[in-house]
Protein backbone atom coordinates (compact mmCIF):
# COMPACT_ATOMS: atom_id res chain seq x y z
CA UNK A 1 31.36 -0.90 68.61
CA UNK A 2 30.06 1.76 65.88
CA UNK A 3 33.67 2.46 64.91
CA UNK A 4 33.35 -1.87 64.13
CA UNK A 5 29.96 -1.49 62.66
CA UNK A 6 30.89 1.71 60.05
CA UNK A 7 34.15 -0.62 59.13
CA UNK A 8 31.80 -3.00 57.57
CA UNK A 9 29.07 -0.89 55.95
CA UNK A 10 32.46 1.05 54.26
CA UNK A 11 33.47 -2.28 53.71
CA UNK A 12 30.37 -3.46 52.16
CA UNK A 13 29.65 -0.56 49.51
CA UNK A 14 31.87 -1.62 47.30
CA UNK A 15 30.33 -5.04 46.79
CA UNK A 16 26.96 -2.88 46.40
CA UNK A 17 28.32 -0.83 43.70
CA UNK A 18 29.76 -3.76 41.68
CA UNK A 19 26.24 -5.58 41.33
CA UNK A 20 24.95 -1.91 40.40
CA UNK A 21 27.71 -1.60 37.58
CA UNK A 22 26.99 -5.42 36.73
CA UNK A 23 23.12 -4.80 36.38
CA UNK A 24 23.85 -1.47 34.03
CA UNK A 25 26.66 -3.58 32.05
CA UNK A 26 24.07 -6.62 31.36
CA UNK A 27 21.58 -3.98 30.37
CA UNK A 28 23.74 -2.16 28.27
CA UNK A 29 24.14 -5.73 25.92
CA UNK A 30 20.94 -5.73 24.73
CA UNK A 31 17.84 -3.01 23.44
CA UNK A 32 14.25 -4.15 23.83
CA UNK A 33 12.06 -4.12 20.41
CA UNK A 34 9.51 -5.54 18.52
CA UNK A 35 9.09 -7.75 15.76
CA UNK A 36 6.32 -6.08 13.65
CA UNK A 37 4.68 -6.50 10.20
CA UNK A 38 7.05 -5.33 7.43
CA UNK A 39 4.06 -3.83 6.11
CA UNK A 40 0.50 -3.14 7.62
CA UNK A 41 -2.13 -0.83 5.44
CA UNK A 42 -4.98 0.24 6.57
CA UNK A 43 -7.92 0.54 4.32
CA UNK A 44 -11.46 2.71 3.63
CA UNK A 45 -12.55 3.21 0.10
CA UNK A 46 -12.20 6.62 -1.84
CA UNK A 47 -16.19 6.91 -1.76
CA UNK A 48 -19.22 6.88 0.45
CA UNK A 49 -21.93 4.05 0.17
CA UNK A 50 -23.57 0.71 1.84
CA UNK A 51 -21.25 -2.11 2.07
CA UNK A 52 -22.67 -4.31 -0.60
CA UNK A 53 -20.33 -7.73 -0.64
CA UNK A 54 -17.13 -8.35 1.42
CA UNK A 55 -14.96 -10.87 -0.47
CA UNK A 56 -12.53 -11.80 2.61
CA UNK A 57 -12.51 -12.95 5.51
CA UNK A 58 -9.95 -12.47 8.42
CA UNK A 59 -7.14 -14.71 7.79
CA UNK A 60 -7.47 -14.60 3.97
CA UNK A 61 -3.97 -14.29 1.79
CA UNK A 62 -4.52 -11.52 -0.74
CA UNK A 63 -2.66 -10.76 -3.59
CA UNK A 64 -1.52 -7.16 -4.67
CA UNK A 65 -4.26 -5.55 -6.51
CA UNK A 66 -7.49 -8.57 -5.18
CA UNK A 67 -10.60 -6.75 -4.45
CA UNK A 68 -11.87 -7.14 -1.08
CA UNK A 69 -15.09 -5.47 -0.71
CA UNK A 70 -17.66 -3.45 -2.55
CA UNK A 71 -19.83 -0.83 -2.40
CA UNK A 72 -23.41 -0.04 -3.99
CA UNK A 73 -22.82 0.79 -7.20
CA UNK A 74 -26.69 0.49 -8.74
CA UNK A 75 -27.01 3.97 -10.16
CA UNK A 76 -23.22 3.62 -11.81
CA UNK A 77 -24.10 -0.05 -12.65
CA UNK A 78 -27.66 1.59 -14.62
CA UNK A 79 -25.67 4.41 -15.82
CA UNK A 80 -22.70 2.52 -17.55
CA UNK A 81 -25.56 0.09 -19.26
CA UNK A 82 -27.15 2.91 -21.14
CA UNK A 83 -23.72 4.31 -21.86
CA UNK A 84 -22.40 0.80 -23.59
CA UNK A 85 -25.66 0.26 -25.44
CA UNK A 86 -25.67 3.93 -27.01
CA UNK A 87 -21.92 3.47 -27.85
CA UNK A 88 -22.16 0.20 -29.14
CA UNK A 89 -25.43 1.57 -31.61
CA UNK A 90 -24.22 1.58 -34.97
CA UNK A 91 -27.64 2.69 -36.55
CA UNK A 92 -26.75 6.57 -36.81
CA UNK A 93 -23.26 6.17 -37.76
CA UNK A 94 -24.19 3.66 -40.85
CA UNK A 95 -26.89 6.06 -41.59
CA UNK A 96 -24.68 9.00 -41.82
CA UNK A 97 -21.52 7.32 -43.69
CA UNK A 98 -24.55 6.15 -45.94
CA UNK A 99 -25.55 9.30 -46.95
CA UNK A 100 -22.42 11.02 -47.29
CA UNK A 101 -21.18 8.17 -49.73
CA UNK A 102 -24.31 8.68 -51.75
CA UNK A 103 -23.83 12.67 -51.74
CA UNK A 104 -19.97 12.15 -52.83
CA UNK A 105 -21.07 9.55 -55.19
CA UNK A 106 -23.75 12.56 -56.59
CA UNK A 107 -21.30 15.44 -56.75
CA UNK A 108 -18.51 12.77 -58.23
CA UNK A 109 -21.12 12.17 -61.36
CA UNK A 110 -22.15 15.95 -62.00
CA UNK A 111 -18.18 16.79 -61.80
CA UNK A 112 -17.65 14.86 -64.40
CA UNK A 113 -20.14 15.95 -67.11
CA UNK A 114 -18.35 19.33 -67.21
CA UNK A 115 -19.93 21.86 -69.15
CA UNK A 116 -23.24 19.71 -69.24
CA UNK A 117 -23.53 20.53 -65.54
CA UNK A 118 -24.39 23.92 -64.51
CA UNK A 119 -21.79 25.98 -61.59
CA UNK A 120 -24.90 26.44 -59.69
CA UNK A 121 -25.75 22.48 -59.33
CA UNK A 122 -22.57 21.51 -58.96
CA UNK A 123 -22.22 24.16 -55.77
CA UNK A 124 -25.87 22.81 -54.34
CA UNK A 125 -24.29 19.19 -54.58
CA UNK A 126 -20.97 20.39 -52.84
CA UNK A 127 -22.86 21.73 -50.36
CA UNK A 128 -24.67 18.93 -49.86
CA UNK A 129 -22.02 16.37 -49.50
CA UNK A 130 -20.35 18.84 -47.50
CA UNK A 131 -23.39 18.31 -44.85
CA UNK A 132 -23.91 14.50 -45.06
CA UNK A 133 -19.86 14.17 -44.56
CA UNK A 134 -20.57 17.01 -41.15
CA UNK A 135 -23.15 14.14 -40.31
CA UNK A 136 -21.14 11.70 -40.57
CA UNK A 137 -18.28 13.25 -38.57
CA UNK A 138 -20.99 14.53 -35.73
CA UNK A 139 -22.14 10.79 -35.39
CA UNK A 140 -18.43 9.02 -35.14
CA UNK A 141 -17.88 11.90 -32.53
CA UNK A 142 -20.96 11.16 -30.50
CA UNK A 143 -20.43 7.42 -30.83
CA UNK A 144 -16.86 8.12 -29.10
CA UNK A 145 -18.30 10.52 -26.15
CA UNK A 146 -20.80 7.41 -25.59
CA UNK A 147 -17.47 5.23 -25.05
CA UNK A 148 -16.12 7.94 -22.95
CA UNK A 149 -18.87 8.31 -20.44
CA UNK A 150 -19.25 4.26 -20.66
CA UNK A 151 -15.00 4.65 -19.44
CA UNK A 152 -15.98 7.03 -16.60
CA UNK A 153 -18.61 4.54 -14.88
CA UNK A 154 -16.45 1.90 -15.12
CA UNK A 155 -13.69 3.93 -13.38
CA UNK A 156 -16.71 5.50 -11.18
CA UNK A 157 -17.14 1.43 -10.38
CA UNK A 158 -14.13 0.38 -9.73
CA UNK A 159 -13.89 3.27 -7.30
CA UNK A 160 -16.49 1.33 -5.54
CA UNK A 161 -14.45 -2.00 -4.82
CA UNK A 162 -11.47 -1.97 -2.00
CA UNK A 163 -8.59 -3.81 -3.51
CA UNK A 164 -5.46 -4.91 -1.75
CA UNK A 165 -2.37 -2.77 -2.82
CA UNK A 166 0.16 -5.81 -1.62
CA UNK A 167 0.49 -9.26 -0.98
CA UNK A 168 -0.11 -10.31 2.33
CA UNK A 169 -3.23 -11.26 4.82
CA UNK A 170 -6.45 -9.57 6.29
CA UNK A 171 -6.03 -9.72 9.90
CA UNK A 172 -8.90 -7.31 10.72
CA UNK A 173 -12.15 -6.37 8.82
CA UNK A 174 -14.08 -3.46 11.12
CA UNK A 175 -17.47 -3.55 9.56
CA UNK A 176 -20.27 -6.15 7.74
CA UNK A 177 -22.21 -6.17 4.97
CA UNK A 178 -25.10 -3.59 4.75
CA UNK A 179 -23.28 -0.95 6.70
CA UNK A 180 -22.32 3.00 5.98
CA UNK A 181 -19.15 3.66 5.18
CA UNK A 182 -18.05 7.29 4.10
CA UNK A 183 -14.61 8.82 3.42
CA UNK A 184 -14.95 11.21 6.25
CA UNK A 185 -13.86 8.14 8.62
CA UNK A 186 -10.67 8.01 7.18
CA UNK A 187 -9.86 11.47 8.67
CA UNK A 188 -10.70 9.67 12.07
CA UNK A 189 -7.84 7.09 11.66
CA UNK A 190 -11.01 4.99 11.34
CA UNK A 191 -10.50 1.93 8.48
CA UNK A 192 -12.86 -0.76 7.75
CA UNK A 193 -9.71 -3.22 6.64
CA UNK A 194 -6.19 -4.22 7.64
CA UNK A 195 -3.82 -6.32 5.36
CA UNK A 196 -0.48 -7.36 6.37
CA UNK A 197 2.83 -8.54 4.66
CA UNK A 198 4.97 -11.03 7.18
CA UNK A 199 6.72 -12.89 5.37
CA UNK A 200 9.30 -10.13 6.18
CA UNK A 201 9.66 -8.41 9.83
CA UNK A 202 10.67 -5.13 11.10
CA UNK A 203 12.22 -3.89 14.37
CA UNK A 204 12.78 -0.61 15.07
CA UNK A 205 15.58 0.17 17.92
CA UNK A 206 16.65 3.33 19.17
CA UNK A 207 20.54 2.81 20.15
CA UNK A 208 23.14 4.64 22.55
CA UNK A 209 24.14 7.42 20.07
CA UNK A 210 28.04 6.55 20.62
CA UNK A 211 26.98 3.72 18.13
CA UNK A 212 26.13 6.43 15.32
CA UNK A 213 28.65 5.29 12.61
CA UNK A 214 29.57 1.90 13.98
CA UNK A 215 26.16 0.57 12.12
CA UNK A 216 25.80 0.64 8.47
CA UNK A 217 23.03 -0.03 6.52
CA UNK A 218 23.56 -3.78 5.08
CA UNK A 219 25.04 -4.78 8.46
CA UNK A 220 23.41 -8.08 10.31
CA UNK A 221 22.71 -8.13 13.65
CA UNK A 222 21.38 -10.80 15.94
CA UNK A 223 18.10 -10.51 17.62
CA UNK A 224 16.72 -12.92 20.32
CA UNK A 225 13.19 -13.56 21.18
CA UNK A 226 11.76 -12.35 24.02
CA UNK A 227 9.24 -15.55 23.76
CA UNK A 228 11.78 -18.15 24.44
CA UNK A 229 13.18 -16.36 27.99
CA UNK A 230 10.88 -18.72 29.95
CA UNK A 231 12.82 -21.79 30.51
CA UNK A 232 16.32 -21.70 31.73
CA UNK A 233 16.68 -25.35 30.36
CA UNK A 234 15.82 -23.92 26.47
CA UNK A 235 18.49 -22.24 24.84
CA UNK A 236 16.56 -18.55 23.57
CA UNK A 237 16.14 -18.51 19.70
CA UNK A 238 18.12 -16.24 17.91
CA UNK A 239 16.83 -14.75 14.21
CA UNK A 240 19.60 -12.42 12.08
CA UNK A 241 18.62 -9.08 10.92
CA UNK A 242 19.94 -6.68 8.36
CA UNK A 243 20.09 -2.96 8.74
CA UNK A 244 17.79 -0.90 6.10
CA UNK A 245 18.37 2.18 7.90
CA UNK A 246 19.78 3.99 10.48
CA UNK A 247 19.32 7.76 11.20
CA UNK A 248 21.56 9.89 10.24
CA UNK A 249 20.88 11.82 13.01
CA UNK A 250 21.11 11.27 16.79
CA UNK A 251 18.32 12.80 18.41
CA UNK A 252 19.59 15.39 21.24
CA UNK A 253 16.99 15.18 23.71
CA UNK A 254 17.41 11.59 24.04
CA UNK A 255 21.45 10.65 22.39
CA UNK A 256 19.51 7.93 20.92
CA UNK A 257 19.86 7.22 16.90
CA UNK A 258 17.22 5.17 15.31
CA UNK A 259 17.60 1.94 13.36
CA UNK A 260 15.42 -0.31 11.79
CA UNK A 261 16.17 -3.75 10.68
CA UNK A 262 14.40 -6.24 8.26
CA UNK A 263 14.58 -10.06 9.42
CA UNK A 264 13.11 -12.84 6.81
CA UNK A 265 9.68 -14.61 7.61
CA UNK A 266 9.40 -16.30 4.72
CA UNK A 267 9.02 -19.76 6.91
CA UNK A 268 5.99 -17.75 8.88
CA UNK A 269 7.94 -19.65 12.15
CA UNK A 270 7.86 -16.05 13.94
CA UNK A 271 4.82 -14.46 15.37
CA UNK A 272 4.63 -10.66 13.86
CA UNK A 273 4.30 -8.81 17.10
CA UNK A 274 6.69 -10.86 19.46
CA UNK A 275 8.88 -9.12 21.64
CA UNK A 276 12.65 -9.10 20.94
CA UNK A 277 16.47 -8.19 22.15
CA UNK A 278 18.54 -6.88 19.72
CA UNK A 279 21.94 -7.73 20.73
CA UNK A 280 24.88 -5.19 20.52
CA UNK A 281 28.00 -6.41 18.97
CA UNK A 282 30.38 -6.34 22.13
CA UNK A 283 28.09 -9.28 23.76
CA UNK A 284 29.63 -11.80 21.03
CA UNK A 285 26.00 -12.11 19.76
CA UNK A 286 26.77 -11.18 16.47
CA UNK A 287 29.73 -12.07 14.19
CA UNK A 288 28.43 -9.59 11.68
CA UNK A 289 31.67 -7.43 11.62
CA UNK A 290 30.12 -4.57 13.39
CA UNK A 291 32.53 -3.12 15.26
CA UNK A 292 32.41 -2.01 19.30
CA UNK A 293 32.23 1.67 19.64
């Protein structure tokens, strides 16, 4: 009886270990991933302040370079005013020019009497268009440090105003109107805005590292979407990727290389975030040439 009973377990095992290799074989075809923004920023302004206007609103497209919120900027608003009107003043530098013309004209006249003029008057009236043209020279000098300090509160301003450094769309704004906000938050991996580009995707894989090699950047490789796994009656929906990059190194703790792939949104038909397979060559997924280690 247990000599019949230790026949079949024997008999058994190898029906046990054939599943096992089956399970690791299907697992094997296939590495989990995401399918993430291509881009997501994270944004605080350079400077502290009260939240004076947001110009977004979650959901918004923004285009490279749109402002999207702004600071108080009162004292820099007051500050540039008086800083345009003195630059745009034209009283003292008429004035001056003026004078020195009138000086010139002077020492011009006495020059050419010759002898009739005295050395000495001639030197006092050298001198003094000498002066008025100083004047004149001090005055177009100030006029341009006006313009100069009207350039740094303008700068000092636009500080002030969050812009969007890409095209894409706010999907998170922290804080509201009438708030703190200071620079020190930003250490924190705080941010009071997040813009997104999807009209491109990203997954990032970390693969067996026999297949360091095998994949080239510019390769395609299928991905399927974990999303459409539910029904058995649906076939799953499959979205090609192309390979940006792959490590050039296989990390040794792990035999793992890294690769990231870029798959086209531009039809917005895929959810950034969703999960994903990325199919290995050998499972006939592909057709992108990539060879089977």
């Amino acid at each position: 009886m247990w000599l019949l009973l230790s026949l079949l377990v024997l008999l058994g095992r190898p029906a046990t270990l054939t599943a096992q290799d089956s399970l690791e074989d299907s697992a094997s075809d296939y590495v989990p991933t995401y399918l993430e923004p291509y881009r997501s920023i994270e944004m605080s302004p350079a400077e502290s302040g009260i939240i004076r206007e947001i110009l977004v609103k979650e959901g918004d497209h923004v285009i490279k370079g749109q402002p999207l919120l702004k600071l108080d900027a009162e004292t820099i608003e007051a500050r540039l005013a008086v800083a345009m009107a003195q630059a745009d003043n034209m009283g003292g530098v008429n004035a001056a020019e003026s004078q020195h013309t009138l000086e010139r004209q002077r020492y011009e006249r006495l020059k050419a009497l010759g002898r009739d003029a005295s050395e000495y008057e001639l030197n006092q009236q050298l001198a003094a268009m000498k002066t008025a043209e100083g004047r004149y020279t001090e005055a177009l000098e100030q006029k341009r440090v006006f313009q100069l300090q009207a350039d740094q509160a303008r700068a000092e301003l636009d500080r002030r105003i969050l812009k969007s450094p890409i095209d894409g769309i706010v999907v998170e704004i922290v804080k509201d109107i009438s708030e703190p906000v200071s620079p020190i938050e930003s250490s924190r991996d705080e941010y009071l805005i997040r813009v997104v580009k999807i009209d491109q995707l990203e997954a990032v894989a970390h693969l067996d590292g026999r297949w360091a090699g095998q994949i080239r950047e510019g390769d395609e490789m299928t991905l399927q979407l974990e999303s459409d796994h539910h029904s058995e009656n649906v076939a799953a929906k499959t979205v090609e990727g192309v390979v940006e990059f792959i490590s050039p190194v296989i990390d040794s703790a792990s035999n793992t290389v890294r690769l990231r792939l870029v798959i086209d949104n531009s039809s917005g038909s895929i959810r950034a975030g969703s999960p994903a397979r990325l199919l290995l060559p050998h499972t006939g997924g592909g057709g992108n040439g990539v060879a089977e280690p």
